[in-house]
N, C-alpha and C. Protein backbone atom coordinates (compact mmCIF):
# COMPACT_ATOMS: atom_id res chain seq x y z
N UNK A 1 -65.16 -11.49 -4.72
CA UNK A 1 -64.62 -11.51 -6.03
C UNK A 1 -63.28 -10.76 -6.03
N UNK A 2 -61.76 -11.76 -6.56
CA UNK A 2 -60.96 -11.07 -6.85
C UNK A 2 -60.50 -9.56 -7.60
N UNK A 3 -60.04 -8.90 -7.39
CA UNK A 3 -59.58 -7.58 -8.32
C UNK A 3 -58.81 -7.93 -9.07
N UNK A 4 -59.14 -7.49 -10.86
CA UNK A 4 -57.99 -7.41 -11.44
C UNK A 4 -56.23 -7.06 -11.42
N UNK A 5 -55.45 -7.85 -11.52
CA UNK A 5 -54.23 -6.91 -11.73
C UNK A 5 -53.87 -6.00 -12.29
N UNK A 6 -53.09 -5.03 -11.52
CA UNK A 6 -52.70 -4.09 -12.29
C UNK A 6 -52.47 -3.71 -13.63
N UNK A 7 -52.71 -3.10 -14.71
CA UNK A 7 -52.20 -2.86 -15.77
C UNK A 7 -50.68 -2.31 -16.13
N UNK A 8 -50.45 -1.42 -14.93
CA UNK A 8 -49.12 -0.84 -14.95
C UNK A 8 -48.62 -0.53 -13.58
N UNK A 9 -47.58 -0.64 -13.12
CA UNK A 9 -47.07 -0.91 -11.97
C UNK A 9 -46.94 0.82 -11.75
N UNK A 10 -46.92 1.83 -12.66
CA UNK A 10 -46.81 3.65 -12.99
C UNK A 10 -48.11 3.96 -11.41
N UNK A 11 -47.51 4.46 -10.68
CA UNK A 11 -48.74 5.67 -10.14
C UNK A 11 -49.44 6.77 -10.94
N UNK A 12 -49.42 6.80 -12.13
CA UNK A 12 -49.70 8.35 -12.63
C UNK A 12 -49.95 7.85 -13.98
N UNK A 13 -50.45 8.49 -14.54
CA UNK A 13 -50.19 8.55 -16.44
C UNK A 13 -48.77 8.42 -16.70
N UNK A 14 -48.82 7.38 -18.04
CA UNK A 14 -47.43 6.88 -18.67
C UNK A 14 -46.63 8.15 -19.12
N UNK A 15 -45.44 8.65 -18.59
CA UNK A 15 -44.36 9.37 -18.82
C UNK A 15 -44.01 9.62 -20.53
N UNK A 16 -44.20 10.41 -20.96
CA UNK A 16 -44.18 10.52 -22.24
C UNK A 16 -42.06 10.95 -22.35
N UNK A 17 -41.49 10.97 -21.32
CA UNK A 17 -40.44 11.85 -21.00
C UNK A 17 -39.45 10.65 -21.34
N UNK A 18 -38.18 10.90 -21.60
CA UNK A 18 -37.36 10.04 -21.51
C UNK A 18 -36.24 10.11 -20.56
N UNK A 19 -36.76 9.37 -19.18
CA UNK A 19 -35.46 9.90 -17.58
C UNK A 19 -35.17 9.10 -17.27
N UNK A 20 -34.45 8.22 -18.20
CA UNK A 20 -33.47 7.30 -17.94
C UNK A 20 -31.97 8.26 -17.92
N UNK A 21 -30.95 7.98 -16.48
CA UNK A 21 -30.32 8.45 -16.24
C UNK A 21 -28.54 7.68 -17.19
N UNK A 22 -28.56 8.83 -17.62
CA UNK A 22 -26.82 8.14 -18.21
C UNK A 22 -25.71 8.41 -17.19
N UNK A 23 -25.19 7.23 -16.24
CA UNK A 23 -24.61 7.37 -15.23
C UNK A 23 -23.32 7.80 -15.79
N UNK A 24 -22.92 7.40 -17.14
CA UNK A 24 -21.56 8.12 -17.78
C UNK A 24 -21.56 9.66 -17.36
N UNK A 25 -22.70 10.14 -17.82
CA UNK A 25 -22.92 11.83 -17.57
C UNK A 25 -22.14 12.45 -16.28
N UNK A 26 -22.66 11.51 -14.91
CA UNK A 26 -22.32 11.85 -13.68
C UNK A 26 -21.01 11.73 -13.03
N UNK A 27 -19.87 11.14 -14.10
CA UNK A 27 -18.46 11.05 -14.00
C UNK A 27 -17.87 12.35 -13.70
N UNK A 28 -17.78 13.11 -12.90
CA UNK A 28 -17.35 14.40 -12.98
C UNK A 28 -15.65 14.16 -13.16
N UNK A 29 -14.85 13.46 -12.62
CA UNK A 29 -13.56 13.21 -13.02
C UNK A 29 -13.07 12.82 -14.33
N UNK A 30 -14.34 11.94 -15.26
CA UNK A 30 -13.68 11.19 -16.19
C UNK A 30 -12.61 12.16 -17.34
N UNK A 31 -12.48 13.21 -17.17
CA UNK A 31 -11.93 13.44 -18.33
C UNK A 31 -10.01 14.20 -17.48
N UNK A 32 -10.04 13.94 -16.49
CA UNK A 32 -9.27 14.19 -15.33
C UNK A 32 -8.41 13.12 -15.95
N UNK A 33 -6.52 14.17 -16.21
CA UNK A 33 -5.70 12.69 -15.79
C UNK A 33 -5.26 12.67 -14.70
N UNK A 34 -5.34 11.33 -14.33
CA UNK A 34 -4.76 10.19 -13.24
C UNK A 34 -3.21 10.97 -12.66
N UNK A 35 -3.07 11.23 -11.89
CA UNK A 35 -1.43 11.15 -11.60
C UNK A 35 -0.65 10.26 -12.15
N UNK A 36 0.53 10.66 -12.88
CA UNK A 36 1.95 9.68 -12.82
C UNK A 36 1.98 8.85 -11.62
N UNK A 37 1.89 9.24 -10.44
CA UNK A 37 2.27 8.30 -9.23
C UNK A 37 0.90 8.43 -8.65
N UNK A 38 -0.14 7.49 -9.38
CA UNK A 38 -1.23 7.13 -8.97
C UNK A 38 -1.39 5.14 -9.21
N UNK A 39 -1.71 4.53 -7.77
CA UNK A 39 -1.13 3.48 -7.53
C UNK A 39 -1.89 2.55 -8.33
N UNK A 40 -1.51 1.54 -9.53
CA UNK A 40 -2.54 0.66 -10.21
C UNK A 40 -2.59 -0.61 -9.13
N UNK A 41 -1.75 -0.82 -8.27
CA UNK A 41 -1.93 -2.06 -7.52
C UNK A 41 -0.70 -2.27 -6.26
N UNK A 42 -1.12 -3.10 -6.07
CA UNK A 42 -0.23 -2.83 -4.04
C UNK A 42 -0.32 -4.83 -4.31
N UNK A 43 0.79 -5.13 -4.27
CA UNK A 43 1.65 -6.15 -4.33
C UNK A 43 1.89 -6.99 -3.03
N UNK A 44 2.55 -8.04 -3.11
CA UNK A 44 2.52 -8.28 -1.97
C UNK A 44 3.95 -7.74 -1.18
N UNK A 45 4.63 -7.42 -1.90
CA UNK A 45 6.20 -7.10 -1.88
C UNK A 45 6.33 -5.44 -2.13
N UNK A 46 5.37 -4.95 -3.11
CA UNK A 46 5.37 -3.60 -3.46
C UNK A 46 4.36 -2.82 -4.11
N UNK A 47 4.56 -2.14 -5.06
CA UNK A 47 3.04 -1.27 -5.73
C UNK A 47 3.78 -1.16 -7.42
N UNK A 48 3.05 -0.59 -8.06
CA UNK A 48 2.48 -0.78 -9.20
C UNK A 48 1.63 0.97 -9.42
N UNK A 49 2.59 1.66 -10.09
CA UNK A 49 2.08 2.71 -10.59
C UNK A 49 1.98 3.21 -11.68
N UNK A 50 1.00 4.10 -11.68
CA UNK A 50 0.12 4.58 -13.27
C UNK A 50 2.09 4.70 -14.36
N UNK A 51 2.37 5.22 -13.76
CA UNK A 51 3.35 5.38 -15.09
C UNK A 51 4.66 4.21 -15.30
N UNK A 52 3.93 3.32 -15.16
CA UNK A 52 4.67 1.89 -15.47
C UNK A 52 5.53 1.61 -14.82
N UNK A 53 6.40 2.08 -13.11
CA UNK A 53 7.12 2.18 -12.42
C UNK A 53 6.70 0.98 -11.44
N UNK A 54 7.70 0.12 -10.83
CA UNK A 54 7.15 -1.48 -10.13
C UNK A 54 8.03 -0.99 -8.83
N UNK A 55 7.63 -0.93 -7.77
CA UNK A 55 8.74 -0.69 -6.77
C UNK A 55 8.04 -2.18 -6.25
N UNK A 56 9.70 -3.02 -5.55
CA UNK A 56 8.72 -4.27 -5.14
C UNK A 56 10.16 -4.14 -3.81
N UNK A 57 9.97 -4.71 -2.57
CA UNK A 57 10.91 -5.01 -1.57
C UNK A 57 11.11 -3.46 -0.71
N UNK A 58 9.89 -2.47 -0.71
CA UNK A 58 10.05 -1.62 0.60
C UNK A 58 8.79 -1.04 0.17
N UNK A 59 8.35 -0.17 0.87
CA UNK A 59 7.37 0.73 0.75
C UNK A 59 7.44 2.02 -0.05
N UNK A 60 6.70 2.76 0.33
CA UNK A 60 6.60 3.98 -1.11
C UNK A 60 5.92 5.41 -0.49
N UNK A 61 6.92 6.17 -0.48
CA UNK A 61 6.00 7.60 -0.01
C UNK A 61 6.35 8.68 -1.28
N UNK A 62 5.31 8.85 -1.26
CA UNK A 62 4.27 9.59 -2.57
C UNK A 62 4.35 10.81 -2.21
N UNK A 63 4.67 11.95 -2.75
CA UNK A 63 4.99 13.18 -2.41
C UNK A 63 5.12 14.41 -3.63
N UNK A 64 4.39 15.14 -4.01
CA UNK A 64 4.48 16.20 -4.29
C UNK A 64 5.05 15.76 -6.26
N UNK A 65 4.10 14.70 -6.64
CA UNK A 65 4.21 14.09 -7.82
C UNK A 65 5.28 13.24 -7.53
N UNK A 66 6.42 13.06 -6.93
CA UNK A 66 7.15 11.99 -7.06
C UNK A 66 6.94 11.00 -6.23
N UNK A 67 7.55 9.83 -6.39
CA UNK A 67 7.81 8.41 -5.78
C UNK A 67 9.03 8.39 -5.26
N UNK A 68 9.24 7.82 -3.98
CA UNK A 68 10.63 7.71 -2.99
C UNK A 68 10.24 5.62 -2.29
N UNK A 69 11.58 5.36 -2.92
CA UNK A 69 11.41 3.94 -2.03
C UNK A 69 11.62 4.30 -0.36
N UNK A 70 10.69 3.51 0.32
CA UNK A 70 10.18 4.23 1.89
C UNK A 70 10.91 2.65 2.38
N UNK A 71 11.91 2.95 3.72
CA UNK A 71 11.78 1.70 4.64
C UNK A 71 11.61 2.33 6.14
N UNK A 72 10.46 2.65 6.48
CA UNK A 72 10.45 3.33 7.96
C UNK A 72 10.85 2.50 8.74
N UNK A 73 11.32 0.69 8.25
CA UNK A 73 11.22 -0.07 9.08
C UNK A 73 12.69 -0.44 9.82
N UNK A 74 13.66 0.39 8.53
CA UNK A 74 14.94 0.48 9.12
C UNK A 74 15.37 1.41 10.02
N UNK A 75 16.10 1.36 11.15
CA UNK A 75 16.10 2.23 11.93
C UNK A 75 18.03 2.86 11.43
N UNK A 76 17.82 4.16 11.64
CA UNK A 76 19.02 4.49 11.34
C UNK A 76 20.42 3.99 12.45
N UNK A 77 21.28 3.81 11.69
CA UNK A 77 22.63 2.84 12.67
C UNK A 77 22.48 2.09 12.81
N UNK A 78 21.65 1.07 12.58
CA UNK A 78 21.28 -0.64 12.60
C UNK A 78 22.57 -1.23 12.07
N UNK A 79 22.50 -2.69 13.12
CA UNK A 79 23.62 -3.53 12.13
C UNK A 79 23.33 -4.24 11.30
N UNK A 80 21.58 -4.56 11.79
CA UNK A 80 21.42 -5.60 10.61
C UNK A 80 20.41 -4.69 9.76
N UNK A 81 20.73 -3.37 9.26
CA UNK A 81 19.93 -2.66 8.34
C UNK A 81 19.58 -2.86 6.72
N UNK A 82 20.41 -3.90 6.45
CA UNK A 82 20.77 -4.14 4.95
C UNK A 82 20.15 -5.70 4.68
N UNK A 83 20.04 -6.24 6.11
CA UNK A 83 18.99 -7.74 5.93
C UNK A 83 17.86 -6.97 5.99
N UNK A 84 17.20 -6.21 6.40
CA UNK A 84 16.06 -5.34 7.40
C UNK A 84 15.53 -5.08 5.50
N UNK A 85 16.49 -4.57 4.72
CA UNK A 85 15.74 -4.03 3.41
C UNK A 85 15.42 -4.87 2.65
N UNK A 86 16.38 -5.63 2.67
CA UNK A 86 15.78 -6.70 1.62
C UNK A 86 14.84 -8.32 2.05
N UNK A 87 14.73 -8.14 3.09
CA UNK A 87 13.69 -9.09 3.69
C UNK A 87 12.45 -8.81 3.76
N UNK A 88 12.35 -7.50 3.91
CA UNK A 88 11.24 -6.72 4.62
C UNK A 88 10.31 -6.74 6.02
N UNK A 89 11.58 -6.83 6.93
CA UNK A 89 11.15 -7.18 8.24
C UNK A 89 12.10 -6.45 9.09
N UNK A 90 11.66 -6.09 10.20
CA UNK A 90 11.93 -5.18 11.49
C UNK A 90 10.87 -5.01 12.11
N UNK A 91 11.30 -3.84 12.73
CA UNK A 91 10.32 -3.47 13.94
C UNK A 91 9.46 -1.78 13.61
N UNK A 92 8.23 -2.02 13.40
CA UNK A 92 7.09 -0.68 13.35
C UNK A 92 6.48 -0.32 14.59
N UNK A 93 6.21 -1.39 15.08
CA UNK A 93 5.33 -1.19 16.47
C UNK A 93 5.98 -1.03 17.53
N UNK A 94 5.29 -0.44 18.24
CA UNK A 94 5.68 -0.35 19.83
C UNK A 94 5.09 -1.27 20.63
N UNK A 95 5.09 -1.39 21.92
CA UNK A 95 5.07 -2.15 22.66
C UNK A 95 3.11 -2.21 22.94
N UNK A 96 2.74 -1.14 22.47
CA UNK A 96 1.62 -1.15 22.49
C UNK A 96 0.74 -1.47 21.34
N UNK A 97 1.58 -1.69 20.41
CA UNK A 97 0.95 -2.10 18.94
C UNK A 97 0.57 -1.25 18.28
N UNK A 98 1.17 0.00 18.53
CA UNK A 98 1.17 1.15 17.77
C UNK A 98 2.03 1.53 16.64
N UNK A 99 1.66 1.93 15.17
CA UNK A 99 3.10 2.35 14.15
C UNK A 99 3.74 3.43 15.00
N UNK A 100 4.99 3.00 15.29
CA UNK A 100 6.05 3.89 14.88
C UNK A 100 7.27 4.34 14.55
N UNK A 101 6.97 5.51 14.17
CA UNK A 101 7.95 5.40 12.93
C UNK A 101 9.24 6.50 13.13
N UNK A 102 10.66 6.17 12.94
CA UNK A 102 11.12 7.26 13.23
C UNK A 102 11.44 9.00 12.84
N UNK A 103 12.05 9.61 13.38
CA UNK A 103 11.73 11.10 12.58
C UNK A 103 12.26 11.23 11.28
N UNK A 104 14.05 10.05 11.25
CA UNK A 104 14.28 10.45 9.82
C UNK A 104 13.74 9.47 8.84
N UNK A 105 12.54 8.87 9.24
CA UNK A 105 11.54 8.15 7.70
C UNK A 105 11.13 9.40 6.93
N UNK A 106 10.44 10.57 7.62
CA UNK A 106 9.65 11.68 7.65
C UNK A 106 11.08 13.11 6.77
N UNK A 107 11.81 12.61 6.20
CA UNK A 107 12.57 13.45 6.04
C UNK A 107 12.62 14.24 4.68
N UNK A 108 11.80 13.89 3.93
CA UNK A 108 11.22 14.22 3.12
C UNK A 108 10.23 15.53 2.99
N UNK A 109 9.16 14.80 4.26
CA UNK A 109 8.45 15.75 4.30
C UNK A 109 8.57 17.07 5.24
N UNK A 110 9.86 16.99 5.69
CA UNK A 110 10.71 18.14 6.00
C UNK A 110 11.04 19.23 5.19
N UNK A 111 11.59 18.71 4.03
CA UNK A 111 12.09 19.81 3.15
C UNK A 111 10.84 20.05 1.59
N UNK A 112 10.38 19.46 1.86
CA UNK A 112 9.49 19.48 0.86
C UNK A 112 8.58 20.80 1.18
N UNK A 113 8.51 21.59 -0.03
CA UNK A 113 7.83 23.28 0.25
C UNK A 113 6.69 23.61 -1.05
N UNK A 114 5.77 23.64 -1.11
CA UNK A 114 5.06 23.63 0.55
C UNK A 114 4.41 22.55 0.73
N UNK A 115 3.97 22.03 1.67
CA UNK A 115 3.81 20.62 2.32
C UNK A 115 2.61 20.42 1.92
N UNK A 116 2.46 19.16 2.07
CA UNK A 116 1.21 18.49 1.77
C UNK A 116 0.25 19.01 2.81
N UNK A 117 -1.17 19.45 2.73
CA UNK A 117 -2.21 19.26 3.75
C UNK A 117 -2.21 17.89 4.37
N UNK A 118 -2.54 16.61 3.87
CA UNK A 118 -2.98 15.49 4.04
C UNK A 118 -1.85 14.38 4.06
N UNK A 119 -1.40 14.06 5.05
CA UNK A 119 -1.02 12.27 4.53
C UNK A 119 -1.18 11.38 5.11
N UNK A 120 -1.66 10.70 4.06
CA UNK A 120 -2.15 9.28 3.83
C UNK A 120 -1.15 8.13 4.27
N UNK A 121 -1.63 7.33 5.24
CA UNK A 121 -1.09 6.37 5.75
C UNK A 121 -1.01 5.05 5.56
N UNK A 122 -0.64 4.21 4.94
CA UNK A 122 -1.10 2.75 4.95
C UNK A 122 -0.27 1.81 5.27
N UNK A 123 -0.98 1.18 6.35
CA UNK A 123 -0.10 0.50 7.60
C UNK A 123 -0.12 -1.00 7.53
N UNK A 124 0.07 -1.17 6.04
CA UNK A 124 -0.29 -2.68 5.81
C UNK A 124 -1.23 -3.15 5.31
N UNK A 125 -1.54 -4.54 5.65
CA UNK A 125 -2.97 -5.49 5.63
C UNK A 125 -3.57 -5.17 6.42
N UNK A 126 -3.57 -4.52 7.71
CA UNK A 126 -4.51 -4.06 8.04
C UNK A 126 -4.62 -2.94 8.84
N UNK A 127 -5.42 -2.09 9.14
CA UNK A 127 -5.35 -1.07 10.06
C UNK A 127 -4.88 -0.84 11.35
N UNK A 128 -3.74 -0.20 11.54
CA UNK A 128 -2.89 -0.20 12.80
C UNK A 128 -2.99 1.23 13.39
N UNK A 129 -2.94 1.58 14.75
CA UNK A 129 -3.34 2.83 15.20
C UNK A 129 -1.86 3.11 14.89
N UNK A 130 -1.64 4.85 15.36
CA UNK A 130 -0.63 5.33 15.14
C UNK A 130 0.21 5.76 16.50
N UNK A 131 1.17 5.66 16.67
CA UNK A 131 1.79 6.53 18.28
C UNK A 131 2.05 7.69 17.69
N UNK A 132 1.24 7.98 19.11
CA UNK A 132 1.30 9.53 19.04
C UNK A 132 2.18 10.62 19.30
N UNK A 133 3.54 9.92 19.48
CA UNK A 133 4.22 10.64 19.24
C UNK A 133 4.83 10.89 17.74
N UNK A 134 4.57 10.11 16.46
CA UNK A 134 4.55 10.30 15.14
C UNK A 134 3.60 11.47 14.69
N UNK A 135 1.90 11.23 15.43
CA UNK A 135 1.06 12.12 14.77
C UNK A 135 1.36 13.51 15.94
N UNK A 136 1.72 13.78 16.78
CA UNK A 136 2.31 15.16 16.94
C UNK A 136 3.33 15.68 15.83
N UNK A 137 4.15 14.97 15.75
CA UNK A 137 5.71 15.51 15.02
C UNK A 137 5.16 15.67 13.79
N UNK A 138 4.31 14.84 13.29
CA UNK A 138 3.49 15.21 11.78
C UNK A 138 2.64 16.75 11.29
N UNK A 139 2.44 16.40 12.67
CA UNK A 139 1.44 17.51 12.74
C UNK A 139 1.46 18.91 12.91
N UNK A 140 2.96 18.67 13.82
CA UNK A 140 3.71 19.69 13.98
C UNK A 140 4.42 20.53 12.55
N UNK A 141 4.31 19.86 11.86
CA UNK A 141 4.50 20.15 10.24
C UNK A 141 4.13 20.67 9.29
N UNK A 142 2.21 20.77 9.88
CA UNK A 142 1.38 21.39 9.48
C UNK A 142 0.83 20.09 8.62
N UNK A 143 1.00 18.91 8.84
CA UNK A 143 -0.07 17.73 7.87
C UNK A 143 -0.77 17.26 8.78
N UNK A 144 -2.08 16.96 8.34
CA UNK A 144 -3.53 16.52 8.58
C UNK A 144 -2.93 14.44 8.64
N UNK A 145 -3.45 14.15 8.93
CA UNK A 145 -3.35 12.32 8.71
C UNK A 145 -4.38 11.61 8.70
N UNK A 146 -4.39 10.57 7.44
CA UNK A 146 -5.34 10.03 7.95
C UNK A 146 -4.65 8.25 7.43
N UNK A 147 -5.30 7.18 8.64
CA UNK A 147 -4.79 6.21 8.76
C UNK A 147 -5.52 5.09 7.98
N UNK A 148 -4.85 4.17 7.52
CA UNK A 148 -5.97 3.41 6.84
C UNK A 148 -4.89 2.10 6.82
N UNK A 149 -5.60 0.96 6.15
CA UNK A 149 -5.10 -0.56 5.77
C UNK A 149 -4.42 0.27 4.25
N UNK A 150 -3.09 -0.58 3.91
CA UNK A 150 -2.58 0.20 2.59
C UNK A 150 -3.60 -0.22 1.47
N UNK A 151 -4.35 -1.03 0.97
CA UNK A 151 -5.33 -0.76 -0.08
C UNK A 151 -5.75 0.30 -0.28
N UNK A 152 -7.26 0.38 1.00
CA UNK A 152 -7.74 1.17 0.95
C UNK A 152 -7.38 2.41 0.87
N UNK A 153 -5.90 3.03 1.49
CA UNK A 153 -5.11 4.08 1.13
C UNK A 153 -4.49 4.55 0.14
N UNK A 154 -4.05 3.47 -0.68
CA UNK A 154 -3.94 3.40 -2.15
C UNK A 154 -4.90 4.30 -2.61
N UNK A 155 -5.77 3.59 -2.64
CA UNK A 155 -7.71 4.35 -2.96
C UNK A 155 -7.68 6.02 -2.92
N UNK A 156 -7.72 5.91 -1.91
CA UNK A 156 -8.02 7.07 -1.73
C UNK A 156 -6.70 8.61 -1.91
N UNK A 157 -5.38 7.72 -1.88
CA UNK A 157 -4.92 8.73 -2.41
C UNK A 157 -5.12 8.68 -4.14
N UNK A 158 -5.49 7.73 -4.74
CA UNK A 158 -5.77 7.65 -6.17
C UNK A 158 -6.70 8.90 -5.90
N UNK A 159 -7.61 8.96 -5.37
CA UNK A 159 -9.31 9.72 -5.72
C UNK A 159 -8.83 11.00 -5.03
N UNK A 160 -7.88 11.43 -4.03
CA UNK A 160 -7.77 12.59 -3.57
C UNK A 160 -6.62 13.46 -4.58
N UNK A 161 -5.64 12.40 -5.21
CA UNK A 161 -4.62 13.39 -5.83
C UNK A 161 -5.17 13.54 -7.45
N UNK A 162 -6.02 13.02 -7.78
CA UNK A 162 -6.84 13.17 -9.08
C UNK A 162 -7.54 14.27 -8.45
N UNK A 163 -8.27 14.60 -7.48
CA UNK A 163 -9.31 15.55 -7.30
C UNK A 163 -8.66 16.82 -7.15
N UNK A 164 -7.99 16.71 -5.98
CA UNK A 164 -6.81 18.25 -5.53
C UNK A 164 -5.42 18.47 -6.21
N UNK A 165 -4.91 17.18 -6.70
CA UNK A 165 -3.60 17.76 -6.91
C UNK A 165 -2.71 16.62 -6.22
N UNK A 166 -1.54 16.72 -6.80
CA UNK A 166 -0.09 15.59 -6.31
C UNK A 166 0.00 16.58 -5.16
N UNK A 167 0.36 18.09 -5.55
CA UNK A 167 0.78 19.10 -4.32
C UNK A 167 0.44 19.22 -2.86
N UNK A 168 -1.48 18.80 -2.81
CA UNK A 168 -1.79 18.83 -1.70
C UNK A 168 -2.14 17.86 -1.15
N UNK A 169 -2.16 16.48 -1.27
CA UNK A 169 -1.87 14.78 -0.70
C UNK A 169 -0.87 14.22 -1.16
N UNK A 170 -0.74 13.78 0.14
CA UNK A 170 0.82 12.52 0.37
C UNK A 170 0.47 11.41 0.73
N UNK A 171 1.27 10.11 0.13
CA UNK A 171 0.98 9.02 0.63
C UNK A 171 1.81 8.43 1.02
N UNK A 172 1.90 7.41 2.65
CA UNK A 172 3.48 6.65 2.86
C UNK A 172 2.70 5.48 3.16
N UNK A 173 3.00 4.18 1.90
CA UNK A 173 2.42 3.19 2.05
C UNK A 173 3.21 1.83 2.95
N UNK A 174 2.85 1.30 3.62
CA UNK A 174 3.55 0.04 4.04
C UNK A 174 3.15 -1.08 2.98
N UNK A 175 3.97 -1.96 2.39
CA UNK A 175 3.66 -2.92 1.55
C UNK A 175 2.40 -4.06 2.29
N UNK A 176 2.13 -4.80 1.72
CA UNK A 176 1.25 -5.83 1.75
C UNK A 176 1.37 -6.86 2.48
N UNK A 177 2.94 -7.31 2.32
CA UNK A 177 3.46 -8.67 2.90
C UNK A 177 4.66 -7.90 3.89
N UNK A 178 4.45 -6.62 4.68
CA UNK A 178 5.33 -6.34 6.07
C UNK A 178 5.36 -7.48 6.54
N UNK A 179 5.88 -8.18 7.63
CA UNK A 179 6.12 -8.83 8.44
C UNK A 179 6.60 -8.23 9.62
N UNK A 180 6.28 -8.10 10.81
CA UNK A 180 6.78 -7.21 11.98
C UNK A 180 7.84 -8.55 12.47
N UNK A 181 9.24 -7.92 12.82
CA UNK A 181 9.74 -9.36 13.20
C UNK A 181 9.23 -8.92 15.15
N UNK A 182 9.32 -10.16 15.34
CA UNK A 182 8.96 -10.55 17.32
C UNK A 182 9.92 -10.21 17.57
């Protein structure tokens, strides 16, 4: 002979309690504002930031609350440096398919006092290692790095400069639609 079904799916006596969780509650940021130069969107050409600012045709390094149009991709003394900006094509990689980038992209975070702990890297559509001779000289600076696809770097400098501060994360984004020329 079959057993009845269950009456209540409860292990225990019915909960007289009310523990339904209000996930609003657990927002610990929500009442946090956003940075001015916190990124609403990454373009295919450029980004899109919280304070209505469109940079479109180079990249963007994020620094110490402000925004700087970034082209690491121009190399200084180039002849063709002025097609290089407005195309958005040159050379990032090395021969090994590594970013790199030269010292005066980084010139910023030279004089900038006091420096960021952290910066945030985003190397495009997709995740590119770094040469290491960039993350010495970075490092040598006293900044931490961390590398990512530019979305996801977007991201996370959104969630790190809301949490700590513009002061102590930096971000140097590569746009969406780089093109490395051959």
């Amino acid at each position: 002979m079959p057993s009845k079904p269950p009456k209540s799916r409860d292990r225990g006596p019915k909960s007289t309690e009310d523990t339904q969780t209000d996930f609003a509650e657990l927002d610990v940021l929500r009442n946090t504002i956003a940075p001015a130069t916190s990124i609403d969107a990454c373009t295919h050409n450029g980004f899109a930031l919280n304070n209505q600012v469109r940079i479109s045709g180079s990249g963007i390094l994020l620094v110490g609350g402000e925004a700087f149009r970034w082209w690491p991709w121009v190399k200084e003394g180039a002849a063709d440096a002025a097609g290089d900006m407005s195309h958005m094509t040159g050379k990032l990689l090395n021969a090994m398919g590594q970013l790199k980038v030269g010292h005066q992209s980084w010139g910023v975070l030279e004089l900038v006092y006091p420096k960021p702990d952290l910066l945030i890297i985003g190397t495009g559509p997709s995740v590119t290692p770094i040469a290491p001779a960039v993350r010495t000289y970075l490092n040598h600076l006293g900044i931490r790095l961390e590398i990512q696809d530019t979305r996801n770097a977007a991201a996370q400098f959104n969630l790190l400069a809301t949490e700590r501060g513009v002061g102590q994360v930096a971000a140097a984004l590569v746009p969406m639609g780089w093109k490395e020329r051959r």
